[in-house]
PDB file of N, CA and C in Angstrom:
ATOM      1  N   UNK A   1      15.255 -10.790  11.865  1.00  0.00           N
ATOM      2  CA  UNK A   1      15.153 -11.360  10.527  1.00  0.00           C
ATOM      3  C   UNK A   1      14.367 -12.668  10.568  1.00  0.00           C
ATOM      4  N   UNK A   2      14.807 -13.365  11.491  1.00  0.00           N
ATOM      5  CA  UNK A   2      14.060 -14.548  11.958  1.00  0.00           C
ATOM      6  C   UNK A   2      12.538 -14.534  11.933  1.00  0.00           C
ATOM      7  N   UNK A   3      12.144 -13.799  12.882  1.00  0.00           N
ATOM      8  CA  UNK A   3      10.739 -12.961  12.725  1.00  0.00           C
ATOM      9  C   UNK A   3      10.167 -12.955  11.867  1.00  0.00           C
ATOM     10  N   UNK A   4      10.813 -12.003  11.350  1.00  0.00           N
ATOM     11  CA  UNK A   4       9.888 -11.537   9.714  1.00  0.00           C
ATOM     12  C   UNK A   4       9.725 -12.536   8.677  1.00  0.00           C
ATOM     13  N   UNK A   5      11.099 -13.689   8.429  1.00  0.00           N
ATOM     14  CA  UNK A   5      10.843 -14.570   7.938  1.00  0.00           C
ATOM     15  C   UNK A   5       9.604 -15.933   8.161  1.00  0.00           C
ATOM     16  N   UNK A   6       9.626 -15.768   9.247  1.00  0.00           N
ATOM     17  CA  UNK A   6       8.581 -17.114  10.319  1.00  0.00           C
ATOM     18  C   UNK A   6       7.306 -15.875   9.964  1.00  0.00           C
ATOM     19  N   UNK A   7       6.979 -14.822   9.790  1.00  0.00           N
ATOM     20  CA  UNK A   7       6.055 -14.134  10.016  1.00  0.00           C
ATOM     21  C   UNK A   7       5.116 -13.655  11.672  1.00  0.00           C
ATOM     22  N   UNK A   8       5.941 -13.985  12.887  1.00  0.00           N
ATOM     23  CA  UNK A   8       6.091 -14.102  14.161  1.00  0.00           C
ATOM     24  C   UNK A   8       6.356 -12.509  14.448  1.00  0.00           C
ATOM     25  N   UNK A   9       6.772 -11.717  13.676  1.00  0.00           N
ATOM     26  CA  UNK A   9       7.521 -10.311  13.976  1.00  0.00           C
ATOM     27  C   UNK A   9       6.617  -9.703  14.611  1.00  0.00           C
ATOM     28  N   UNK A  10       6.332  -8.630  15.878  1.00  0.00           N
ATOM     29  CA  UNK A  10       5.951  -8.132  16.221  1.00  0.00           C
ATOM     30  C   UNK A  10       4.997  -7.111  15.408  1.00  0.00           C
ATOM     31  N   UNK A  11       4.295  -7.386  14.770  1.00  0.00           N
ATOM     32  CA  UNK A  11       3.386  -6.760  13.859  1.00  0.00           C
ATOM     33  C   UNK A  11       2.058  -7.212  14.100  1.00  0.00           C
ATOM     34  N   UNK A  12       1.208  -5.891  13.951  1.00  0.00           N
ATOM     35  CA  UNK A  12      -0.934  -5.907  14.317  1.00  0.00           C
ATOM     36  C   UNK A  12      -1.197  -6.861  13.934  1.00  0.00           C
ATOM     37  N   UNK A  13      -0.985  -7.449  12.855  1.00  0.00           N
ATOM     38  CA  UNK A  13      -1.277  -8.736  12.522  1.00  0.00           C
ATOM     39  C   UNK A  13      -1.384 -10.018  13.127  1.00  0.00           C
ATOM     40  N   UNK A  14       0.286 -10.097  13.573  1.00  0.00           N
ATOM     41  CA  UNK A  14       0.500 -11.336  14.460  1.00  0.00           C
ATOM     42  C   UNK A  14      -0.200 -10.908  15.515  1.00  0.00           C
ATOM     43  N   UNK A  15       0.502 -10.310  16.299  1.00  0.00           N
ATOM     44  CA  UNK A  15      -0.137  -9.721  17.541  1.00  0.00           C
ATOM     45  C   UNK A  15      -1.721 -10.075  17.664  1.00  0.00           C
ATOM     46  N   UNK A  16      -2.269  -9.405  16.517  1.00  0.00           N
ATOM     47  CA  UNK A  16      -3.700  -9.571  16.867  1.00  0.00           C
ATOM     48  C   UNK A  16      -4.287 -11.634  16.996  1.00  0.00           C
ATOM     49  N   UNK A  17      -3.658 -11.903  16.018  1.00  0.00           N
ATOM     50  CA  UNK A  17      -3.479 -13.482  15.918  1.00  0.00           C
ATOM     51  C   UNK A  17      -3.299 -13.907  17.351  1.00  0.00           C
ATOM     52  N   UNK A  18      -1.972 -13.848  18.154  1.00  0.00           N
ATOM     53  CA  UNK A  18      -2.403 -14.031  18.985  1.00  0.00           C
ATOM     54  C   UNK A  18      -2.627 -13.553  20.578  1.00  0.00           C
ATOM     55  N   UNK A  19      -3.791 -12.958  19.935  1.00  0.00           N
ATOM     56  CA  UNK A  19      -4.386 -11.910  21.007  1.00  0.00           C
ATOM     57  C   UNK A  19      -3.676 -10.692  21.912  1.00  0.00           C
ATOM     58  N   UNK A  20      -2.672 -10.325  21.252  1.00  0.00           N
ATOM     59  CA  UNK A  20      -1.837  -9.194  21.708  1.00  0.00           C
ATOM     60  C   UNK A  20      -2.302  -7.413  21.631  1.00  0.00           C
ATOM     61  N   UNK A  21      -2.909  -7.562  20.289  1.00  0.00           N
ATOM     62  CA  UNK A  21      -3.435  -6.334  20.316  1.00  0.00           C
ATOM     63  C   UNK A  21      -4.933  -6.640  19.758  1.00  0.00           C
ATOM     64  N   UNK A  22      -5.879  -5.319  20.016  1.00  0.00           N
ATOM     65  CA  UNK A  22      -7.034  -5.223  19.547  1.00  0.00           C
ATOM     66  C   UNK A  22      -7.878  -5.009  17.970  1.00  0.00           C
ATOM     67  N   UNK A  23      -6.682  -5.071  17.126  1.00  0.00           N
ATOM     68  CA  UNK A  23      -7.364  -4.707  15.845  1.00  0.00           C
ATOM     69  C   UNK A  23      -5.503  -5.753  15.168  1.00  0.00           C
ATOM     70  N   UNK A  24      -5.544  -6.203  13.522  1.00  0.00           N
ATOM     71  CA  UNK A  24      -4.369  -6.414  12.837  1.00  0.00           C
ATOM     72  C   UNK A  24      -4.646  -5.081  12.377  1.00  0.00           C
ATOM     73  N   UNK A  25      -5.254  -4.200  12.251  1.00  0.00           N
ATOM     74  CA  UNK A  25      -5.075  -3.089  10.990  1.00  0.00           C
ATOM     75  C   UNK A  25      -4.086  -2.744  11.260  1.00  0.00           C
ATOM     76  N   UNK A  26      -3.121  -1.839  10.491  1.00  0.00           N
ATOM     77  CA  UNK A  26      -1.920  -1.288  10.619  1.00  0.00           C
ATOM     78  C   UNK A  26      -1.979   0.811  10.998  1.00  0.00           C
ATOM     79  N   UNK A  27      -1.083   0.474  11.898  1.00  0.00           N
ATOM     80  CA  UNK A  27      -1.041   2.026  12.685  1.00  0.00           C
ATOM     81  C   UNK A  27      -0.951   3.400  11.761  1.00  0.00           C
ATOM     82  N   UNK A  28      -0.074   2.752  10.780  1.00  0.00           N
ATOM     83  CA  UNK A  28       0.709   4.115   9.786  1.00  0.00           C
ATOM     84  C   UNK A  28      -0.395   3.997   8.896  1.00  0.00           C
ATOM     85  N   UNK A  29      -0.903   3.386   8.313  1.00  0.00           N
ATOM     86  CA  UNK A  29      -1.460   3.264   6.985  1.00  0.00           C
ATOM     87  C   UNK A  29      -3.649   3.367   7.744  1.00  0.00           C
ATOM     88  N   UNK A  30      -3.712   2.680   8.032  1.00  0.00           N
ATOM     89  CA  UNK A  30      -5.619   2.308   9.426  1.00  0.00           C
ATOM     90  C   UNK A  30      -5.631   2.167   8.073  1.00  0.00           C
ATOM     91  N   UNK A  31      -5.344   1.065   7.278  1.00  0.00           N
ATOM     92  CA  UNK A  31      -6.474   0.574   5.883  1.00  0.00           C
ATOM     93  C   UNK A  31      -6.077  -0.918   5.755  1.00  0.00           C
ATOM     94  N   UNK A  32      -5.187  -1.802   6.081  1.00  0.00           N
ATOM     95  CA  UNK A  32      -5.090  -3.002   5.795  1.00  0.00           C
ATOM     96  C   UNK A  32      -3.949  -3.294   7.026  1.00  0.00           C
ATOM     97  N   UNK A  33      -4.847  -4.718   7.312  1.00  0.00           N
ATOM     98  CA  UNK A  33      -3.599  -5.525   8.029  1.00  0.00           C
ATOM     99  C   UNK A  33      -2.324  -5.788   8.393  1.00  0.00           C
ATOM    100  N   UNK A  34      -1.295  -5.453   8.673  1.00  0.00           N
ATOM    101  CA  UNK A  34       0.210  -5.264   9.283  1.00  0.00           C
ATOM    102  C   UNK A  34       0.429  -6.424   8.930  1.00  0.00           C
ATOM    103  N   UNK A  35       0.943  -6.817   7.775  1.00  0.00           N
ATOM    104  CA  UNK A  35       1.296  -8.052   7.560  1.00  0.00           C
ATOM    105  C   UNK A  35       2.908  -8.113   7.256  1.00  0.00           C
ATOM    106  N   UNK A  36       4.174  -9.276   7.434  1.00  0.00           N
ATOM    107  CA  UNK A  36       5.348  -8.830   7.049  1.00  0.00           C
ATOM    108  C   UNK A  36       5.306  -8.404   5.481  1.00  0.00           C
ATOM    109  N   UNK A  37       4.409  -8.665   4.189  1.00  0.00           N
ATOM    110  CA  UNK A  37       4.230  -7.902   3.338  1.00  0.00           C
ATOM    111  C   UNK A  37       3.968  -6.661   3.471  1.00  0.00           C
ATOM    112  N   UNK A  38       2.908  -6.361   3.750  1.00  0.00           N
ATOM    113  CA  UNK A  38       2.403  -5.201   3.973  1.00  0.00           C
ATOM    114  C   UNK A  38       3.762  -3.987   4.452  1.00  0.00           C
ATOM    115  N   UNK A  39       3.987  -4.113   5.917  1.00  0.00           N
ATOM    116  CA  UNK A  39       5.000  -3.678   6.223  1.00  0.00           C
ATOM    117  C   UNK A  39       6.203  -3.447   5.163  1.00  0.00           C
ATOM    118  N   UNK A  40       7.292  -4.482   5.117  1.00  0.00           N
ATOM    119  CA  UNK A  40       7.711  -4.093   4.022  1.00  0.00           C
ATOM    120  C   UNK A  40       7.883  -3.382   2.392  1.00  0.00           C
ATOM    121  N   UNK A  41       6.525  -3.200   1.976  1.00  0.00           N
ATOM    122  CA  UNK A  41       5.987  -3.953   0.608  1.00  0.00           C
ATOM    123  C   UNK A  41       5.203  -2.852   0.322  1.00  0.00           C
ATOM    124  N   UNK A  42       4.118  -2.657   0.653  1.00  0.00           N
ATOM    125  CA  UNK A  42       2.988  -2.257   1.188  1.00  0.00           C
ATOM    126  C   UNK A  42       2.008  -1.341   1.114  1.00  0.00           C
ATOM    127  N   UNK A  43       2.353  -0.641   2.097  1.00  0.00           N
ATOM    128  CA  UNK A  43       2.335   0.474   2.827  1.00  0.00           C
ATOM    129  C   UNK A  43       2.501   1.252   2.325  1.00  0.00           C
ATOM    130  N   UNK A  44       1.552   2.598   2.330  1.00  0.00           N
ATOM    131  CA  UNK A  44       1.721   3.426   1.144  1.00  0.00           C
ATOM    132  C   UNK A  44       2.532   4.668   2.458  1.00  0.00           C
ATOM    133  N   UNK A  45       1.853   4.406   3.544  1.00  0.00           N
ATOM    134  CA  UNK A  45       2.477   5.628   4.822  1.00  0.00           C
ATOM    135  C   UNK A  45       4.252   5.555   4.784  1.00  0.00           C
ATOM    136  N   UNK A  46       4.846   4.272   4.405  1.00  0.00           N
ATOM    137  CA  UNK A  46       6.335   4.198   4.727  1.00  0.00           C
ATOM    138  C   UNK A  46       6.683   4.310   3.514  1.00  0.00           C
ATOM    139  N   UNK A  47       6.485   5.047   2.193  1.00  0.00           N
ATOM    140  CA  UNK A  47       6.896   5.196   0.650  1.00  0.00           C
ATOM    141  C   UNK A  47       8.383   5.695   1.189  1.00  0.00           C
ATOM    142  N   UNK A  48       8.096   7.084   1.939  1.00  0.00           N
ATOM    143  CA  UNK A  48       9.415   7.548   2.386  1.00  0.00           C
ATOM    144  C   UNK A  48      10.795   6.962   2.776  1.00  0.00           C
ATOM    145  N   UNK A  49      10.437   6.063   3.899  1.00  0.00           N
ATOM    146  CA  UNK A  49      11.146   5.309   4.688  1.00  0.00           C
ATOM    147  C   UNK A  49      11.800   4.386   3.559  1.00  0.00           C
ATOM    148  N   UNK A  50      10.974   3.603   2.593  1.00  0.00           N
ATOM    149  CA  UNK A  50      11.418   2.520   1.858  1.00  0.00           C
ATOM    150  C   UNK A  50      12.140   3.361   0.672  1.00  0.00           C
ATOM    151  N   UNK A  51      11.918   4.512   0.135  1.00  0.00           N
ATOM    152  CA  UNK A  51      12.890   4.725  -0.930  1.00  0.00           C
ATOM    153  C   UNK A  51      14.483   4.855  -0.532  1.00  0.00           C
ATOM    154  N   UNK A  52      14.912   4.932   0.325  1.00  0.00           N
ATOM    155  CA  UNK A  52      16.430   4.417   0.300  1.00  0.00           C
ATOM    156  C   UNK A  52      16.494   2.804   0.119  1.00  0.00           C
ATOM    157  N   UNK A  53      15.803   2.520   0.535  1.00  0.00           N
ATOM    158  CA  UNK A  53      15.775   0.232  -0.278  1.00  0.00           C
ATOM    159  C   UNK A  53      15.276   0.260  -1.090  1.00  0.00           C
ATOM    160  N   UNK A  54      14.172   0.999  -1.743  1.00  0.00           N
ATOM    161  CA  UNK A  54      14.268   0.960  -3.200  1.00  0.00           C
ATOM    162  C   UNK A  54      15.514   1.198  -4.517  1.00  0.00           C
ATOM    163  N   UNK A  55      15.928   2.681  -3.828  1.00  0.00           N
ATOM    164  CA  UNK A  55      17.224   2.963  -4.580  1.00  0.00           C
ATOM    165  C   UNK A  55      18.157   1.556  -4.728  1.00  0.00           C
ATOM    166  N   UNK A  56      18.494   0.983  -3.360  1.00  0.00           N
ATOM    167  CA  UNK A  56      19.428   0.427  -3.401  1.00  0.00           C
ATOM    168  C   UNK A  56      19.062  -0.640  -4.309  1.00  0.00           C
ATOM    169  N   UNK A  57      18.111  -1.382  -4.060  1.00  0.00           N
ATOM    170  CA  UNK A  57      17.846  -2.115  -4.795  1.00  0.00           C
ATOM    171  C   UNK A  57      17.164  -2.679  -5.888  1.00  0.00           C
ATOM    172  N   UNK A  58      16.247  -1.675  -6.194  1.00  0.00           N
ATOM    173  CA  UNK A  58      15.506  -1.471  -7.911  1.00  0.00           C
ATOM    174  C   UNK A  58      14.381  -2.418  -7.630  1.00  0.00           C
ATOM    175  N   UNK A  59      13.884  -3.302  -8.112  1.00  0.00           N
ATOM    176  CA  UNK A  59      12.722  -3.824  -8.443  1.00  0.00           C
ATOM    177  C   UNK A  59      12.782  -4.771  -7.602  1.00  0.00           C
ATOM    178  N   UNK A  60      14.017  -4.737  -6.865  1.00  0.00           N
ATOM    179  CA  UNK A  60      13.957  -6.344  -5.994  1.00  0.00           C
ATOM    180  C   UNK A  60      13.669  -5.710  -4.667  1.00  0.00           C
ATOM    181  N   UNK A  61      13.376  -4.784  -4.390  1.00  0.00           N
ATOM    182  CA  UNK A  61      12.958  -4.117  -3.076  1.00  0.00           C
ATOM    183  C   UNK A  61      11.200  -4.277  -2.799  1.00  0.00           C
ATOM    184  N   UNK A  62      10.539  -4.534  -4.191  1.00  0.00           N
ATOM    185  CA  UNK A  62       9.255  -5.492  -3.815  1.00  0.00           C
ATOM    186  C   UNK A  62       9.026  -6.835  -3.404  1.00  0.00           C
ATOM    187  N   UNK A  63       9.846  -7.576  -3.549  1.00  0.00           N
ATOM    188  CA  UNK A  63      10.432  -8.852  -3.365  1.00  0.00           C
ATOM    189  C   UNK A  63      10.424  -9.560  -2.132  1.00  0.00           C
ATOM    190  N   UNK A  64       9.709  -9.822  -1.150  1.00  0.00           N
ATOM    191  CA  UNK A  64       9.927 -10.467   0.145  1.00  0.00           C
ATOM    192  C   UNK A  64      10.901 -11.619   0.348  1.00  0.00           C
ATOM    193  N   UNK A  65      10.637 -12.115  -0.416  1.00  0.00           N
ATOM    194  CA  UNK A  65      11.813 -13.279  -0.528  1.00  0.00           C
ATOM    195  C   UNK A  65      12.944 -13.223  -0.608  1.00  0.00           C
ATOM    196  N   UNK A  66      13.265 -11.482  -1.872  1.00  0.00           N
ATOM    197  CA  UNK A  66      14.328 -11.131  -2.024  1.00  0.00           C
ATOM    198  C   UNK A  66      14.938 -10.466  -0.533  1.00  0.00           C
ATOM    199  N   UNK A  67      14.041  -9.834  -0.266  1.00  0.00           N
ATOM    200  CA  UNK A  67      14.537  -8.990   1.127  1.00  0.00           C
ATOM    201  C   UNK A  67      14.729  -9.891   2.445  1.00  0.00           C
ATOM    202  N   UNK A  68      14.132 -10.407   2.836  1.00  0.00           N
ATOM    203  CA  UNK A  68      14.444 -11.822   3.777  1.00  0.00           C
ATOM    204  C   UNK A  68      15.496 -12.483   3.313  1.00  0.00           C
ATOM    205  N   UNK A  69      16.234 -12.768   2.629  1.00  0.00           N
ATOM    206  CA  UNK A  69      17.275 -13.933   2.101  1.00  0.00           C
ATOM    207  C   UNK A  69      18.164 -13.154   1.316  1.00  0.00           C
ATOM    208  N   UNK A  70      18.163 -11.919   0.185  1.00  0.00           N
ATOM    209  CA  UNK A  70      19.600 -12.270  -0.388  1.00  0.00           C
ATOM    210  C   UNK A  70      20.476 -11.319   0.715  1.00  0.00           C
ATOM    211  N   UNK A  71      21.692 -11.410   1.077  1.00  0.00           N
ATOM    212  CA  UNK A  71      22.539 -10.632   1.669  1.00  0.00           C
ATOM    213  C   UNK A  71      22.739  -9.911   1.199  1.00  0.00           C
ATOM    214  N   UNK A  72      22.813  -9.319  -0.071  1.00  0.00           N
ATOM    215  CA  UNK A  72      22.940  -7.785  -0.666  1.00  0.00           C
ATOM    216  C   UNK A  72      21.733  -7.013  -0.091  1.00  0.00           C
ATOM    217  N   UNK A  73      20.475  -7.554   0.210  1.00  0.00           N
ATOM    218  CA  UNK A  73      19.378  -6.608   0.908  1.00  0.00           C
ATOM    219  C   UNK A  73      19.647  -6.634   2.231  1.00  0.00           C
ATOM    220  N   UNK A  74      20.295  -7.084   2.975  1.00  0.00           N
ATOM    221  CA  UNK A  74      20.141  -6.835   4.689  1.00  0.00           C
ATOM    222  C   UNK A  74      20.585  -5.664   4.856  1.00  0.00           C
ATOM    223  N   UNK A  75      21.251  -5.495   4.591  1.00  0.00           N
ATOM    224  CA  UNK A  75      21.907  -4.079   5.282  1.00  0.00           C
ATOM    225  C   UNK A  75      20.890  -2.684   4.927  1.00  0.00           C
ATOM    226  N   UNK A  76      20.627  -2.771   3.416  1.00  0.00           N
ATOM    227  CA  UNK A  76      19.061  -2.106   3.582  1.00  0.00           C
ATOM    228  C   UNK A  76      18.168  -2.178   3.680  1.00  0.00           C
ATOM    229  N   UNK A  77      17.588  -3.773   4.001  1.00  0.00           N
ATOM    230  CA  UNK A  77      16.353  -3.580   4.670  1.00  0.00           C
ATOM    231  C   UNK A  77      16.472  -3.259   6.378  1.00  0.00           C
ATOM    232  N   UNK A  78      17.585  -3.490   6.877  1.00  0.00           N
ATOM    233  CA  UNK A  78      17.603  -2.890   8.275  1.00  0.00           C
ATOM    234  C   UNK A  78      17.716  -1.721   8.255  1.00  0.00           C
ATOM    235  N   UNK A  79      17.959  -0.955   7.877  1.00  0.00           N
ATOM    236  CA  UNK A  79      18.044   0.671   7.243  1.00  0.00           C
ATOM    237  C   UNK A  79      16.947   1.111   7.390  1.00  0.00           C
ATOM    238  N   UNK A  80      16.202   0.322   6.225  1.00  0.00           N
ATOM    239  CA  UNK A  80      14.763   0.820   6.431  1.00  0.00           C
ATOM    240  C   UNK A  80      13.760   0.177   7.765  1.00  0.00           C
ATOM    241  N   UNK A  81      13.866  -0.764   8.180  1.00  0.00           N
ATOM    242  CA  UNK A  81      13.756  -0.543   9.655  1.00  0.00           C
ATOM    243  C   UNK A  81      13.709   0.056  10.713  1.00  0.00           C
ATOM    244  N   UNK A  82      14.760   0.395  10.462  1.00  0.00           N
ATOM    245  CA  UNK A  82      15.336   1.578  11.840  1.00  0.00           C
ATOM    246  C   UNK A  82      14.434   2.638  12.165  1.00  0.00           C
ATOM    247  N   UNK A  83      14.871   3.520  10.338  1.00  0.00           N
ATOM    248  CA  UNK A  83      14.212   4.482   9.895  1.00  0.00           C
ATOM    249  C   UNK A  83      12.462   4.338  10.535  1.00  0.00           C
ATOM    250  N   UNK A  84      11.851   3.396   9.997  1.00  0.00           N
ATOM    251  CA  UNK A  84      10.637   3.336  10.471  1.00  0.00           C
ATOM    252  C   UNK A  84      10.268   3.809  11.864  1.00  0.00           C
ATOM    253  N   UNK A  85      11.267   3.183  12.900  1.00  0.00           N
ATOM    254  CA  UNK A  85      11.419   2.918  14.267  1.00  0.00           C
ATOM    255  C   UNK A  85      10.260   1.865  15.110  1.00  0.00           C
ATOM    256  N   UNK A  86       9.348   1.290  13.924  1.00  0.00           N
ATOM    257  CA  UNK A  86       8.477   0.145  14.212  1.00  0.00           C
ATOM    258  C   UNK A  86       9.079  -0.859  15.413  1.00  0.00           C
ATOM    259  N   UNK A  87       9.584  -1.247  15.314  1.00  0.00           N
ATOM    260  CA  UNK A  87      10.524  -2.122  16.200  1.00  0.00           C
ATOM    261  C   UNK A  87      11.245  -1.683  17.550  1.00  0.00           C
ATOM    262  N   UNK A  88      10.879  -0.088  17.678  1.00  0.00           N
ATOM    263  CA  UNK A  88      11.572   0.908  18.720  1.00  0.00           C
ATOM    264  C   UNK A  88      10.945   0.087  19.922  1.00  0.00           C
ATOM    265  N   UNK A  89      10.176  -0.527  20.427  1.00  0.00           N
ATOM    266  CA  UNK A  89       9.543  -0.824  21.805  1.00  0.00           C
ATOM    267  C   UNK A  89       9.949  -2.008  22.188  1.00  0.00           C
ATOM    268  N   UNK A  90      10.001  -2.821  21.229  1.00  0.00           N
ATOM    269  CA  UNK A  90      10.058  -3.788  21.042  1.00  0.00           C
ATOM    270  C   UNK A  90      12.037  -4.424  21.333  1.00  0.00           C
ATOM    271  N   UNK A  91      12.761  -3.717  20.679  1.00  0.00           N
ATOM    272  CA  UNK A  91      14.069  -3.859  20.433  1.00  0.00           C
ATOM    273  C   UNK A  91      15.162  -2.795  20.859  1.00  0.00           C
ATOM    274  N   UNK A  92      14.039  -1.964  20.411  1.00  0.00           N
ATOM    275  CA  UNK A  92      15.512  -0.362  20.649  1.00  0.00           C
ATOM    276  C   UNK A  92      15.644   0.217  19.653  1.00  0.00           C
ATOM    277  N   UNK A  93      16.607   1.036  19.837  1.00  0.00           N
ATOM    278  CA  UNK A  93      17.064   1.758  18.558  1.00  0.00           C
ATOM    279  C   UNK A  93      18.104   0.469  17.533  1.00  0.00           C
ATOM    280  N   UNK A  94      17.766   0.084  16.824  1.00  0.00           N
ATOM    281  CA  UNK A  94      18.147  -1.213  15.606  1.00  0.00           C
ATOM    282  C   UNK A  94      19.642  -0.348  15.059  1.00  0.00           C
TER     283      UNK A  94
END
């Protein structure tokens, strides 16, 4: 959470920032930058993944601010995390 908030999260973006990987474009989507927006937000490849945090949370599931900070979103934005398995190399199974 830390991460994503600082914008530090293991994402093409950062990474590419600093010098970790060879491109920021993003893996799922190859059309725009891996940004913690993007990722979350975004991404038209994870529509799937994110409609259970949409359900849960209606219009505030576009919301970065909302999803980083209120505690009614953690539990589904880690959900949708998981689901992704973005974070699988990095962390594990979340």
């Amino acid at each position: 959470l830390v991460q994503l908030r600082t914008g530090h999260a293991p994402l093409k973006k950062h990474l590419y920032d600093i010098q970790r990987a060879d491109s920021p474009i993003c893996d799922a989507c190859e059309i725009e930058p891996e940004t913690v927006l993007h990722f979350l937000v975004d991404c038209r490849k994870r529509v799937e993944h994110r409609l259970p945090l949409t359900l849960a949370l209606g219009r505030a599931a576009r919301s970065v601010p909302v999803l980083l900070n209120s505690p009614e979103a953690l539990s589904p934005l880690f959900q949708f995390i998981a689901r992704t398995k973005r974070f699988k190399s990095v962390f594990g199974d979340l």
